[in-house]
Protein backbone atom coordinates (compact mmCIF):
# COMPACT_ATOMS: atom_id res chain seq x y z
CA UNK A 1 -9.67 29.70 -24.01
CA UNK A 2 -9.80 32.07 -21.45
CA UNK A 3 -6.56 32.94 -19.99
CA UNK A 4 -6.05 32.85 -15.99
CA UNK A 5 -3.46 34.29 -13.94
CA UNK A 6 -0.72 31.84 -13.73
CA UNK A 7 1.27 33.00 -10.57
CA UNK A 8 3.09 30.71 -9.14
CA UNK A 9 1.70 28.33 -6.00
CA UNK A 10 4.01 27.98 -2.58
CA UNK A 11 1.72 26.22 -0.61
CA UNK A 12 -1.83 24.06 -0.88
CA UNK A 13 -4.84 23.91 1.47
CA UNK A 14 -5.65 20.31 2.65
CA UNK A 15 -9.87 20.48 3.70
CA UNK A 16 -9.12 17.18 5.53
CA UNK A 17 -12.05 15.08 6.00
CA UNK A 18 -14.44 17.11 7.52
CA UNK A 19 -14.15 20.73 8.54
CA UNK A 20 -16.77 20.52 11.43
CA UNK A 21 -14.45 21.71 15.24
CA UNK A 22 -16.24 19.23 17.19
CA UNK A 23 -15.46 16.36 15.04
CA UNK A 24 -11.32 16.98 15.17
CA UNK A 25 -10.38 15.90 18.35
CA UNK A 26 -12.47 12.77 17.42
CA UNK A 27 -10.63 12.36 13.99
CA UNK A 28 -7.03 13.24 16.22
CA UNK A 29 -7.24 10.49 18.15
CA UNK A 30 -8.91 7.60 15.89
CA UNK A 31 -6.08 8.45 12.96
CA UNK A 32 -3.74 8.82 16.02
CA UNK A 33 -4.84 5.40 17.43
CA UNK A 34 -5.24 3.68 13.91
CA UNK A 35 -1.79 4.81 12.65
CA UNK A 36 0.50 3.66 15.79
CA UNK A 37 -1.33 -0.04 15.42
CA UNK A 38 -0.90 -0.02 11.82
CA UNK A 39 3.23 0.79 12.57
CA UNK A 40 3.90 -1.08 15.63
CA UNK A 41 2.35 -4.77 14.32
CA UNK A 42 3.95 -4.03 10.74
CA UNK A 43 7.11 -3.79 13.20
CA UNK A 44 6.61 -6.62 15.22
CA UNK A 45 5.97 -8.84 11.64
CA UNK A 46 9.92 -7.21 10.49
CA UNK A 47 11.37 -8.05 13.76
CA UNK A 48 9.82 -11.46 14.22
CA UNK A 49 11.29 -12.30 10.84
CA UNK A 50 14.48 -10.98 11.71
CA UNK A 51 15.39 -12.32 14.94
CA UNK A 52 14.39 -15.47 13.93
CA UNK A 53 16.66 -17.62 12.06
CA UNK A 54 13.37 -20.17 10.77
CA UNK A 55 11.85 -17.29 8.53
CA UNK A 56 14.80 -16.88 6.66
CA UNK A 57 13.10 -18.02 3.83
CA UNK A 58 11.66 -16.33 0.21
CA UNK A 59 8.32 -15.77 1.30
CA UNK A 60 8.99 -14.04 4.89
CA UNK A 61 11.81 -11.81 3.18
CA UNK A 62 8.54 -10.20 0.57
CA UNK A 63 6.74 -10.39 3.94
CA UNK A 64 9.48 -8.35 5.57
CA UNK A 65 9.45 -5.88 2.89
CA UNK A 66 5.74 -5.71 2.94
CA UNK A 67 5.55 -4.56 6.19
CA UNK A 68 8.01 -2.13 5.70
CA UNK A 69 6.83 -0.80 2.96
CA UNK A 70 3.24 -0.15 4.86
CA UNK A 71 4.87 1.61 7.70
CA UNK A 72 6.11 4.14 4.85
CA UNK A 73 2.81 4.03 3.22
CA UNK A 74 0.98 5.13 6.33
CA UNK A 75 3.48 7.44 7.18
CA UNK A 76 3.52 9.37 3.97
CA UNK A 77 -0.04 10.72 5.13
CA UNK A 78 -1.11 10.10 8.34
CA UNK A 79 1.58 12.17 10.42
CA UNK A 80 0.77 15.03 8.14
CA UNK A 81 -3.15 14.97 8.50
CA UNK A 82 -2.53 14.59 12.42
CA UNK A 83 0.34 17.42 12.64
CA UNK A 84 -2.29 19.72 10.78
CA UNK A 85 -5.46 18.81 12.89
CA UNK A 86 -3.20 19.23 16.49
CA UNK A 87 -1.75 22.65 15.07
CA UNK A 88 -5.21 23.53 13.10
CA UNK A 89 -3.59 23.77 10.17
CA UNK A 90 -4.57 22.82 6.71
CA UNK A 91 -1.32 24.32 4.72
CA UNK A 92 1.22 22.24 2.70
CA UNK A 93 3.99 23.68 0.93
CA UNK A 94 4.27 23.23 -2.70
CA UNK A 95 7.62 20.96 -2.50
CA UNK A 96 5.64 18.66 0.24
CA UNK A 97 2.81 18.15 -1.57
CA UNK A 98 4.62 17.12 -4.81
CA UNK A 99 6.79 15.17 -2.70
CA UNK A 100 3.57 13.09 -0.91
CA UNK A 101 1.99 12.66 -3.80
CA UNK A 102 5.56 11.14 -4.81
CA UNK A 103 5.88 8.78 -1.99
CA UNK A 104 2.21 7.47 -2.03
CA UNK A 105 2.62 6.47 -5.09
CA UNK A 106 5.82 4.85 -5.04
CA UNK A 107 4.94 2.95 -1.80
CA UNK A 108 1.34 1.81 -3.45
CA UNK A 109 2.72 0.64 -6.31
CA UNK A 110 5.52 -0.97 -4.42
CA UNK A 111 2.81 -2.70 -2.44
CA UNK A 112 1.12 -4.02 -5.53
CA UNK A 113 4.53 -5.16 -6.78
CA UNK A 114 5.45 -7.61 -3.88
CA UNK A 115 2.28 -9.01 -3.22
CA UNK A 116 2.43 -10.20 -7.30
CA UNK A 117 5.81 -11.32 -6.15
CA UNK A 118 4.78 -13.66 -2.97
CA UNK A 119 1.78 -14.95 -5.54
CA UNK A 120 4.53 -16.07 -7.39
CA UNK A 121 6.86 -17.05 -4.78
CA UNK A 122 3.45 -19.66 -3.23
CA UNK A 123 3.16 -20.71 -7.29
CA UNK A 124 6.77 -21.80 -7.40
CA UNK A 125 6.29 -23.54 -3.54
CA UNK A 126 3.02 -25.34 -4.42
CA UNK A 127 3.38 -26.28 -7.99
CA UNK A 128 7.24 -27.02 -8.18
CA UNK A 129 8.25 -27.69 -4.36
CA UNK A 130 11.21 -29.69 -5.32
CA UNK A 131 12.96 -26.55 -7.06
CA UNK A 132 11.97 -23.92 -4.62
CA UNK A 133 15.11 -23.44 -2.95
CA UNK A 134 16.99 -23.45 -6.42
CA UNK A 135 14.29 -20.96 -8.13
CA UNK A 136 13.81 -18.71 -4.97
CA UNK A 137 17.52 -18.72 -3.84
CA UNK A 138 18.86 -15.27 -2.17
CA UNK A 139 19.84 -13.69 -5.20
CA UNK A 140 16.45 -14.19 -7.02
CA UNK A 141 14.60 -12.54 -4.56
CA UNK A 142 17.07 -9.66 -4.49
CA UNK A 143 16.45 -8.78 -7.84
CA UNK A 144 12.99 -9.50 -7.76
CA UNK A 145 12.87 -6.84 -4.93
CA UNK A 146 14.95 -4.34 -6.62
CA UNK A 147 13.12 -4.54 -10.33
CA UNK A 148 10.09 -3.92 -8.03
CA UNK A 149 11.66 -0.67 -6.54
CA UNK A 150 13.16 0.49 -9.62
CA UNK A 151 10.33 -0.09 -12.28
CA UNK A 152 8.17 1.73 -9.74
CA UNK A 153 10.37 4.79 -9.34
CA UNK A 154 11.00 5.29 -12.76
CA UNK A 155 7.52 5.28 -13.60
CA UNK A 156 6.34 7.58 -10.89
CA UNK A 157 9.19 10.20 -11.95
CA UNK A 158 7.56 10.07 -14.95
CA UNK A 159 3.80 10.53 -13.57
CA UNK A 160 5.03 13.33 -10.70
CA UNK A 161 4.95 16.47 -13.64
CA UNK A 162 4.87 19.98 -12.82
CA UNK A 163 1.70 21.22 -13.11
CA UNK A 164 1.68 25.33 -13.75
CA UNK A 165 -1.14 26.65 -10.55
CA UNK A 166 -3.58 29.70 -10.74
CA UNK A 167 -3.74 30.83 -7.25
CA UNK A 168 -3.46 29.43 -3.68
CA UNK A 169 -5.80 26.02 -4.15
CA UNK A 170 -7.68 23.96 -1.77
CA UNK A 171 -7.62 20.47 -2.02
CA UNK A 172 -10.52 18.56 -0.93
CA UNK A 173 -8.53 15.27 0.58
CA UNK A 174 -6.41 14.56 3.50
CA UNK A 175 -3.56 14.11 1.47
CA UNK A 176 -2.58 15.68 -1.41
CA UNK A 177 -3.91 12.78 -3.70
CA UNK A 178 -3.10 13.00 -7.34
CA UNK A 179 -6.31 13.10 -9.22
CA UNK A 180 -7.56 16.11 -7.13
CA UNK A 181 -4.50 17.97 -7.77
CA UNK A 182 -4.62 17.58 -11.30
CA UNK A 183 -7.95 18.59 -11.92
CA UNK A 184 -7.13 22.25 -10.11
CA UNK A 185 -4.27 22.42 -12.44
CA UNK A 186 -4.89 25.17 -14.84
CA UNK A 187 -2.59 24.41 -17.28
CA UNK A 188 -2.88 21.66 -19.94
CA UNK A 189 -3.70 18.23 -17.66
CA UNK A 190 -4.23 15.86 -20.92
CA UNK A 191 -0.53 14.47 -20.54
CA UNK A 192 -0.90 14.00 -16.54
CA UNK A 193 -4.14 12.45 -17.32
CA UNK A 194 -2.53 10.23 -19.60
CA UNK A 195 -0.14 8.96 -17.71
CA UNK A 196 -2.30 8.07 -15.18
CA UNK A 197 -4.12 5.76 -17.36
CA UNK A 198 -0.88 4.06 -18.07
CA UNK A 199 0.36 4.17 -14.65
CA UNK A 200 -3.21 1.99 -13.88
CA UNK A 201 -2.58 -0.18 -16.22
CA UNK A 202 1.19 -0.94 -15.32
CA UNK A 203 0.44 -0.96 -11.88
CA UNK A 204 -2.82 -2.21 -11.51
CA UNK A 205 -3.63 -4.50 -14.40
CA UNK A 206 -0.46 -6.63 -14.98
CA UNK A 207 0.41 -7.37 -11.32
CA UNK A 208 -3.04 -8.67 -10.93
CA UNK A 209 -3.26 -10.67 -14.41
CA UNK A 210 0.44 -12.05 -12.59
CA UNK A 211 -1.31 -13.06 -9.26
CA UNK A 212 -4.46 -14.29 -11.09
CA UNK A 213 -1.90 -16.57 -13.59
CA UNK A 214 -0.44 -17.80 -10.20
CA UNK A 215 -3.17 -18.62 -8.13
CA UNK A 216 -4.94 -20.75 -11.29
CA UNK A 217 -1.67 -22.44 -11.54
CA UNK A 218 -1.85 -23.28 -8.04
CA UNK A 219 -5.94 -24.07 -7.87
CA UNK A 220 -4.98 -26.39 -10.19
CA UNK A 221 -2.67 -28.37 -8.36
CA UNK A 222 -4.36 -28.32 -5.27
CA UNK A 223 -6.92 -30.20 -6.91
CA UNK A 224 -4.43 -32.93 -8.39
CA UNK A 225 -3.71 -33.64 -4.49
CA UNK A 226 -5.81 -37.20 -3.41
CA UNK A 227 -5.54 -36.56 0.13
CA UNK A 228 -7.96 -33.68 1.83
CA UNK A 229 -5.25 -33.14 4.69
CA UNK A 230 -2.40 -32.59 1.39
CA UNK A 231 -5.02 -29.98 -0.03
CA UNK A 232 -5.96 -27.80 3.24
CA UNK A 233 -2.05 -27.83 4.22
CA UNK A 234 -1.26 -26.98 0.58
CA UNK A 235 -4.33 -23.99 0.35
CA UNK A 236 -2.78 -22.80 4.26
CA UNK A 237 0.41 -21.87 2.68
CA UNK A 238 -1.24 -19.18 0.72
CA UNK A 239 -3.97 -18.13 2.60
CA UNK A 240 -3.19 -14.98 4.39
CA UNK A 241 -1.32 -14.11 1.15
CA UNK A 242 -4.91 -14.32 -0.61
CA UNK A 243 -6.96 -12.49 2.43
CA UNK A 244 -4.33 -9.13 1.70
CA UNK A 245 -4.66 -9.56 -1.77
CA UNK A 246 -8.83 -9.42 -1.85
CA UNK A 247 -8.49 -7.03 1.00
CA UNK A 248 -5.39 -5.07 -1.06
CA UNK A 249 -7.45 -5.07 -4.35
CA UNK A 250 -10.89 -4.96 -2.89
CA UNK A 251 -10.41 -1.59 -1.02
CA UNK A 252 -8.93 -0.40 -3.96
CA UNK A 253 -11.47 -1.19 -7.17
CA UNK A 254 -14.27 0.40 -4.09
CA UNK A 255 -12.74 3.48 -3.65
CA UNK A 256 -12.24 3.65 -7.48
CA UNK A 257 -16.07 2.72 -7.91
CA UNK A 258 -16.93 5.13 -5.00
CA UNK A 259 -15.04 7.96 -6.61
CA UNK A 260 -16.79 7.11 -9.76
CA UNK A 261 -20.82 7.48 -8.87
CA UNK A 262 -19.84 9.79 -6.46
CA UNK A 263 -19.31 13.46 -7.65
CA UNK A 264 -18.70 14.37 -3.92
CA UNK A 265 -14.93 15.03 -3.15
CA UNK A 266 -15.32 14.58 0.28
CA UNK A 267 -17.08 11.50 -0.12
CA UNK A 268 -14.54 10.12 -1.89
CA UNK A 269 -11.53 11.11 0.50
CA UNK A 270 -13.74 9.23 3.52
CA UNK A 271 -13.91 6.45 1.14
CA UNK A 272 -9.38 6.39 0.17
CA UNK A 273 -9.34 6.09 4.48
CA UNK A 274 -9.92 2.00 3.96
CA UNK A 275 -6.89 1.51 1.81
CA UNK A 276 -4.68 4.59 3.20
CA UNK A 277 -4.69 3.11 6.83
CA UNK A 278 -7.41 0.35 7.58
CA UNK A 279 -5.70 -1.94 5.12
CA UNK A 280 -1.86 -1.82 6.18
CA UNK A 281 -3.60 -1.93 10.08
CA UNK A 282 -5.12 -5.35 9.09
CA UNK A 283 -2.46 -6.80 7.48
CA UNK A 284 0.01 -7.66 10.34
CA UNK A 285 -3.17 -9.13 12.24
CA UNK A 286 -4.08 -11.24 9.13
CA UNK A 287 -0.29 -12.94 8.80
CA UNK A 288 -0.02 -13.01 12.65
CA UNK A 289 -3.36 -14.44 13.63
CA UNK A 290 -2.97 -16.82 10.21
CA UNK A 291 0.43 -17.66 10.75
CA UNK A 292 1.61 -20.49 12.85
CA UNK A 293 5.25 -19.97 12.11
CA UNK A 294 4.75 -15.82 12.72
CA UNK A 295 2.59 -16.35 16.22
CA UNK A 296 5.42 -18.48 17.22
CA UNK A 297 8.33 -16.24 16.37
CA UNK A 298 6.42 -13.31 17.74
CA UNK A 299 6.07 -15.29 21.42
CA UNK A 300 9.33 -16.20 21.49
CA UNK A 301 10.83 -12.56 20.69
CA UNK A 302 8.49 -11.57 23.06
CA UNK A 303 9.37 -13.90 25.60
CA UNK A 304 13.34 -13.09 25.08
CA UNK A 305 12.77 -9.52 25.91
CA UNK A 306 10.38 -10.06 29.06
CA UNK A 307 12.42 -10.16 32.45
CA UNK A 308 13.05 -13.67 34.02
């Protein structure tokens, strides 16, 4: 194999999504505009919860966290793209692209972790309703928070490997996404490549088998209900859970198919925008609008702060 110049990278080139000057000040403020929507009603969904002593409950606490845990998701890209489009620059240093690839993945994963934990917090609340204060007490969801954090670190410390660089190296993306990076590695990729396989698996595969086990368990007793009023009241409970999950798993397995028939990089990057920003932008607008108990703590909060 022919041997390449292995000097040492400092810094990557991020194309962004398109490199036409007339489209960036559109890009600027869309991402701009898309990004402060996405953080302030993720936000308003933590503060409702907080300041109000009726959400104090299991599945408001994973909501809590959810929203949190999209403001970092959005944040781990979107400043950067809009920093480097205001100061028309494309560079990243070495360090911060290792370290956004880092905390993508680590808030994605965490993502996938806590929606597999609300499916099972509804499956507990519709299918044993009697024992869902004992099973979901404070210290359950606690740890059921902090196995999420910690399985997912450890396993992205293991998938974020130093990778040995040719020469300065453009990467086709807004973000310094992990496939792309890989494949401009020069040195041997098959372990990276392998892990990421795993990583899929782990963090893609089981959480949904978990949801899919959950939401059978609780299909089923829906259907045991007699009444039609006990069945929509019982199928309300969940539903804004189930909207983010299709819209969670949905975006993802289209980019994934996108990427696949599509050998066009740039393509592709257009393509990771729906589950990057659109999806954690939707989400407080499916649990608010959804919500009864959310729309109400969200007036009154609001209400609090206005001036009498």
């Amino acid at each position: 194999m022919e041997q390449r110049n292995q000097t040492p990278v400092s810094e990557f080139i991020l194309l962004g999504l398109s490199e036409e000057g007339d489209l960036q000040p559109l890009l600027l403020w869309l991402f701009l505009s898309m990004y402060l929507v996405a953080f302030s009603g993720n936000l308003l969904i933590i503060l409702a919860i907080v300041t109000d002593s009726h959400l104090h409950m299991p599945m408001y606490f994973f909501l809590a966290n959810l929203s949190f845990s999209d403001i970092c998701f959005t944040s781990t890209t979107v400043p950067k793209m809009l920093w480097n489009i205001q100061t028309q620059s494309k560079v990243i240093t070495y360090a911060g692209c290792l370290s956004q690839m880092y905390f993508f993945m680590l808030f994605a994963g965490l993502d996938n972790f806590l929606l597999t934990v609300m499916a099972y917090d509804r499956f507990v609340a519709i299918c044993h309703p009697l024992h869902y204060m004992v099973i979901m007490n404070p210290k359950f969801c606690c740890i059921l928070l902090l196995v999420s954090c910690v399985l997912d670190s450890l396993l992205h410390d293991l998938m974020v490997l130093q990778l040995s660089f040719c020469t300065q190296i453009e990467i086709p993306h807004f973000f310094c996404e992990l496939n792309q990076v890989i494949q401009l590695a020069c040195s041997d990729t098959f372990s990276n490549i392998l892990a990421i396989y795993l990583a899929s698996g782990f963090l893609e595969v089981l959480p949904l088998i978990g949801i899919l086990f959950s939401y059978s368990r609780i299909v089923t007793s829906i259907l045991k209900i007699s009444s039609s009023g006990g069945k929509y009241k019982a199928f309300s409970t969940c539903g804004s859970h189930l909207l983010v999950v299709s819209l969670f798993y949905g975006t993802g397995f289209g980019v994934y198919l996108s990427s696949a028939a599509s050998q066009n990089s740039r393509t592709t990057a257009i393509a990771s925008v729906i589950y990057t920003v659109v999806t954690p932008m939707l989400n407080p607008f499916i649990y608010g609008l959804r919500n009864r108990d959310i729309k109400l703590a969200l007036r009154n909060a609001l209400h609090s702060k206005s001036p009498p």
